[in-house]
Protein backbone atom coordinates (compact mmCIF):
# COMPACT_ATOMS: atom_id res chain seq x y z
CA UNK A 1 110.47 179.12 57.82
CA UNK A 2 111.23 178.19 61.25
CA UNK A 3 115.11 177.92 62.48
CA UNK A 4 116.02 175.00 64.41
CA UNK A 5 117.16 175.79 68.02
CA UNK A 6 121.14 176.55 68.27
CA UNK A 7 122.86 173.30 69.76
CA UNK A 8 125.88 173.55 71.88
CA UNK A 9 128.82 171.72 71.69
CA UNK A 10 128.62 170.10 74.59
CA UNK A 11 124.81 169.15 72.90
CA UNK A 12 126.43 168.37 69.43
CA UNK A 13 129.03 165.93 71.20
CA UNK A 14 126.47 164.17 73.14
CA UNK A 15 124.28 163.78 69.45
CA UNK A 16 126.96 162.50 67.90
CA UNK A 17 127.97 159.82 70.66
CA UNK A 18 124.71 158.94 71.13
CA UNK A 19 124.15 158.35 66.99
CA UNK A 20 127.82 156.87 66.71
CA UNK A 21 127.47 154.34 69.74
CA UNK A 22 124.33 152.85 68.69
CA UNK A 23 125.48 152.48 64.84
CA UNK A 24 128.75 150.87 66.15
CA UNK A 25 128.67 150.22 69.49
CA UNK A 26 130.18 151.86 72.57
CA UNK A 27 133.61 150.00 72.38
CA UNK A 28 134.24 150.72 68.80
CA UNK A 29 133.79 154.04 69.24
CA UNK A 30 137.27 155.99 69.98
CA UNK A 31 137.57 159.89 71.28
CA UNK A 32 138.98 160.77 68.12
CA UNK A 33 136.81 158.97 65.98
CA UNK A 34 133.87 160.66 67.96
CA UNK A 35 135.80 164.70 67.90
CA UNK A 36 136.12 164.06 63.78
CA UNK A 37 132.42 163.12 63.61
CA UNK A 38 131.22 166.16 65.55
CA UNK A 39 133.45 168.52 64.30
CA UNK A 40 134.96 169.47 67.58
CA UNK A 41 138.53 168.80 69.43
CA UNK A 42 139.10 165.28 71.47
CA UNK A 43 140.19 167.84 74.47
CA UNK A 44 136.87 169.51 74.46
CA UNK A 45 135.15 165.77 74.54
CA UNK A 46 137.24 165.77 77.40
CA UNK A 47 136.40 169.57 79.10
CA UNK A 48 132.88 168.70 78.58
CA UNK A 49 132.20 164.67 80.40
CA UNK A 50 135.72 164.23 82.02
CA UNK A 51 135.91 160.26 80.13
CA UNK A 52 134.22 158.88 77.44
CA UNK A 53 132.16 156.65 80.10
CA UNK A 54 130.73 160.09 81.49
CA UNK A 55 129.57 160.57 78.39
CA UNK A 56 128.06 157.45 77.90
CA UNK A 57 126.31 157.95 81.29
CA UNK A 58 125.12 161.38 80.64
CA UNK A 59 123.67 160.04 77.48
CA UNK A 60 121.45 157.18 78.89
CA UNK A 61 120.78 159.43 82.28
CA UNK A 62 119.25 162.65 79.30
CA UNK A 63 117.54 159.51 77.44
CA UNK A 64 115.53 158.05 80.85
CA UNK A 65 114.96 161.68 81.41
CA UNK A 66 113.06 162.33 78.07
CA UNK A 67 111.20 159.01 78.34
CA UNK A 68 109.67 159.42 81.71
CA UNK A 69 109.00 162.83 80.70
CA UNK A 70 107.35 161.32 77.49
CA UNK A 71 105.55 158.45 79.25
CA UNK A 72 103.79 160.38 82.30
CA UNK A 73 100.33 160.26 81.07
CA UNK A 74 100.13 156.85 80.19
CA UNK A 75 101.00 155.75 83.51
CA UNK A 76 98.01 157.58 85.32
CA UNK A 77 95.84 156.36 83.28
CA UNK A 78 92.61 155.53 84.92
CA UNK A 79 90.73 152.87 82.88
CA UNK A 80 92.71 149.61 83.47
CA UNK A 81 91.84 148.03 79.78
CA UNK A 82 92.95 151.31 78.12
CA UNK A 83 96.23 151.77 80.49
CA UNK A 84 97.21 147.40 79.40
CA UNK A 85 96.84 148.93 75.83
CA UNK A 86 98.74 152.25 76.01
CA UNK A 87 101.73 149.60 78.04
CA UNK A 88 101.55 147.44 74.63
CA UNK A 89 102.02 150.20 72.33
CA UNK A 90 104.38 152.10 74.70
CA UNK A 91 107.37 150.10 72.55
CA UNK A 92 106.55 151.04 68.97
CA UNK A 93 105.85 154.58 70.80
CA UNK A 94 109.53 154.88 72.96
CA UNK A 95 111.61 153.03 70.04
CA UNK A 96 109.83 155.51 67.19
CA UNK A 97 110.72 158.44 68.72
CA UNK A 98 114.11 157.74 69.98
CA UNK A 99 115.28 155.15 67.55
CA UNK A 100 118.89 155.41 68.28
CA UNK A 101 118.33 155.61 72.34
CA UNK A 102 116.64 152.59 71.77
CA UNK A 103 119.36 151.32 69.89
CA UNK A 104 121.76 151.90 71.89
CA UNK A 105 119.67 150.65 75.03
CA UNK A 106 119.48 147.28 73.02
CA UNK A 107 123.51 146.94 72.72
CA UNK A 108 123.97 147.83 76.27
CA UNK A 109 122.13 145.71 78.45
CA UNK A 110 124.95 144.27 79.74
CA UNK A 111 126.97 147.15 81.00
CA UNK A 112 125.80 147.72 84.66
CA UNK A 113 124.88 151.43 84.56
CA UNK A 114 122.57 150.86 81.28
CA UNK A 115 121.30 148.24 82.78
CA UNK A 116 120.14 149.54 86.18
CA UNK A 117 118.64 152.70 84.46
CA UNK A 118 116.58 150.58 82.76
CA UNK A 119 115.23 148.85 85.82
CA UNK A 120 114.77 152.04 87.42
CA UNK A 121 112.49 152.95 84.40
CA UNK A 122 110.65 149.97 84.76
CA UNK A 123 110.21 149.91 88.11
CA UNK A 124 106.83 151.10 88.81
CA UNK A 125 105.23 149.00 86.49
CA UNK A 126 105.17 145.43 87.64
CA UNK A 127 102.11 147.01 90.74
CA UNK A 128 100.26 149.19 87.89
CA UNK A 129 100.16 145.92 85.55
CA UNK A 130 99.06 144.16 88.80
CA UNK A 131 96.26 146.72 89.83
CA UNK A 132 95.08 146.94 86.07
CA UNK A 133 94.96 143.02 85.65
CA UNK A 134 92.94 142.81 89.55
CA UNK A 135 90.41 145.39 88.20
CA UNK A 136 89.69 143.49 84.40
CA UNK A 137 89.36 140.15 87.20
CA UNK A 138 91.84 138.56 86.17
CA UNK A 139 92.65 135.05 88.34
CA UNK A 140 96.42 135.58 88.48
CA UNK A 141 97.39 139.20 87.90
CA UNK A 142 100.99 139.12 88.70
CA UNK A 143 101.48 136.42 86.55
CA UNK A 144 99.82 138.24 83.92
CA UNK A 145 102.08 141.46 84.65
CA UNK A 146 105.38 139.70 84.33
CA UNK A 147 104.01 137.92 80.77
CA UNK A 148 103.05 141.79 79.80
CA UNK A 149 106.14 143.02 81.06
CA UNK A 150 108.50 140.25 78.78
CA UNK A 151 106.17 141.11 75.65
CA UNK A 152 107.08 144.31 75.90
CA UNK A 153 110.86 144.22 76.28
CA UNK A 154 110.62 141.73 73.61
CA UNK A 155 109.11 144.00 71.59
CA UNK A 156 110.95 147.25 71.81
CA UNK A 157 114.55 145.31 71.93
CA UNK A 158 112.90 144.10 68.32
CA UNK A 159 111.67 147.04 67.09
CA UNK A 160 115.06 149.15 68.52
CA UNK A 161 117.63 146.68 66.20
CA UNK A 162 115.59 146.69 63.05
CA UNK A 163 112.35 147.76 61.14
CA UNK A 164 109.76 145.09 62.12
CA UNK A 165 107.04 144.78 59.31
CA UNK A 166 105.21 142.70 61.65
CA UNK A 167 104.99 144.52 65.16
CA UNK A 168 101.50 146.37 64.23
CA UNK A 169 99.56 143.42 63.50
CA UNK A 170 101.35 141.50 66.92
CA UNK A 171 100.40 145.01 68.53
CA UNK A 172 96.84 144.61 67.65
CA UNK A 173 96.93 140.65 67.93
CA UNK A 174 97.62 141.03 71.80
CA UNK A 175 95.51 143.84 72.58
CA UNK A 176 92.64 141.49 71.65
CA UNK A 177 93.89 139.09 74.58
CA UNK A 178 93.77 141.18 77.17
CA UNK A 179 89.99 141.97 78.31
CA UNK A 180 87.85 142.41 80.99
CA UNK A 181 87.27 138.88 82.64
């Protein structure tokens, strides 16, 4: 049988906040509350981020970090009707294997660094919607990348705060709208 890989504290802490502050939100979640949980001191919470917003930052900066990683191959995909498709699954993908990122994503949109991390993710994908839509011939592409774009932030801010029986069949409901022209 296969050991898992040794976590540091530093690692442990960062778990822990990351589990605690999408289960009860960033502001409910105290130093101390946070040192009990991981088993470690509130000063070495401290040693490690400096404040608990470090933390929080260093959290959602190690989270982007993984999901670009993650999403790399989907975004160079070449065929335009298979690239709209991997973009509509790309929610139920990012939210299933980093539920509680997702989670937590979904409580902080309106905190400014959460927020602008996100845009930064999404950032090149308006123009590769755009190019995709231009090559299936579609009259008004950019309108058609900013419906895409909504769909999917609608669906993964679903799909982060709660099972969603239904997202498969949507998933394959919408994949069947968007053909060649």
């Amino acid at each position: 049988m296969k050991t898992p890989p040794l976590v540091s504290r530093k690692q442990l802490i960062a778990q822990t906040a990351l589990h605690l502050f999408a289960e009860k939100g960033y502001e409910q979640v105290s130093t101390q509350l946070l040192a009990k949980a991981a088993g470690v001191s509130e000063a070495l919470i401290f040693k490690h981020f400096g404040t608990k917003e470090n933390l929080l930052t260093s959290i959602i900066t190690a989270g982007y970090q993984r999901v670009v990683e993650h999403i790399k191959g989907r975004l160079a995909e070449a065929d335009p009707l298979l690239f709209l498709h991997k973009m509509i699954d790309l929610p139920q993908v990012l939210v299933s294997e980093e539920p509680e990122f997702w989670k937590l994503q979904a409580r902080l949109l309106d905190v400014e660094f959460a927020r602008k991390q996100y845009e930064r993710f999404l950032q090149p994908l308006p123009a590769l919607l755009q190019h995709a839509f231009q090559q299936l011939g579609y009259a008004e592409p950019v309108l058609e990348a900013q419906l895409l774009l909504l769909l999917v932030e609608t669906l993964w801010k679903r799909q982060a705060t709660g099972p969603d029986e239904a997202a498969p069949d949507f998933l394959r409901f919408v994949k069947t709208k968007y053909q060649a022209q």
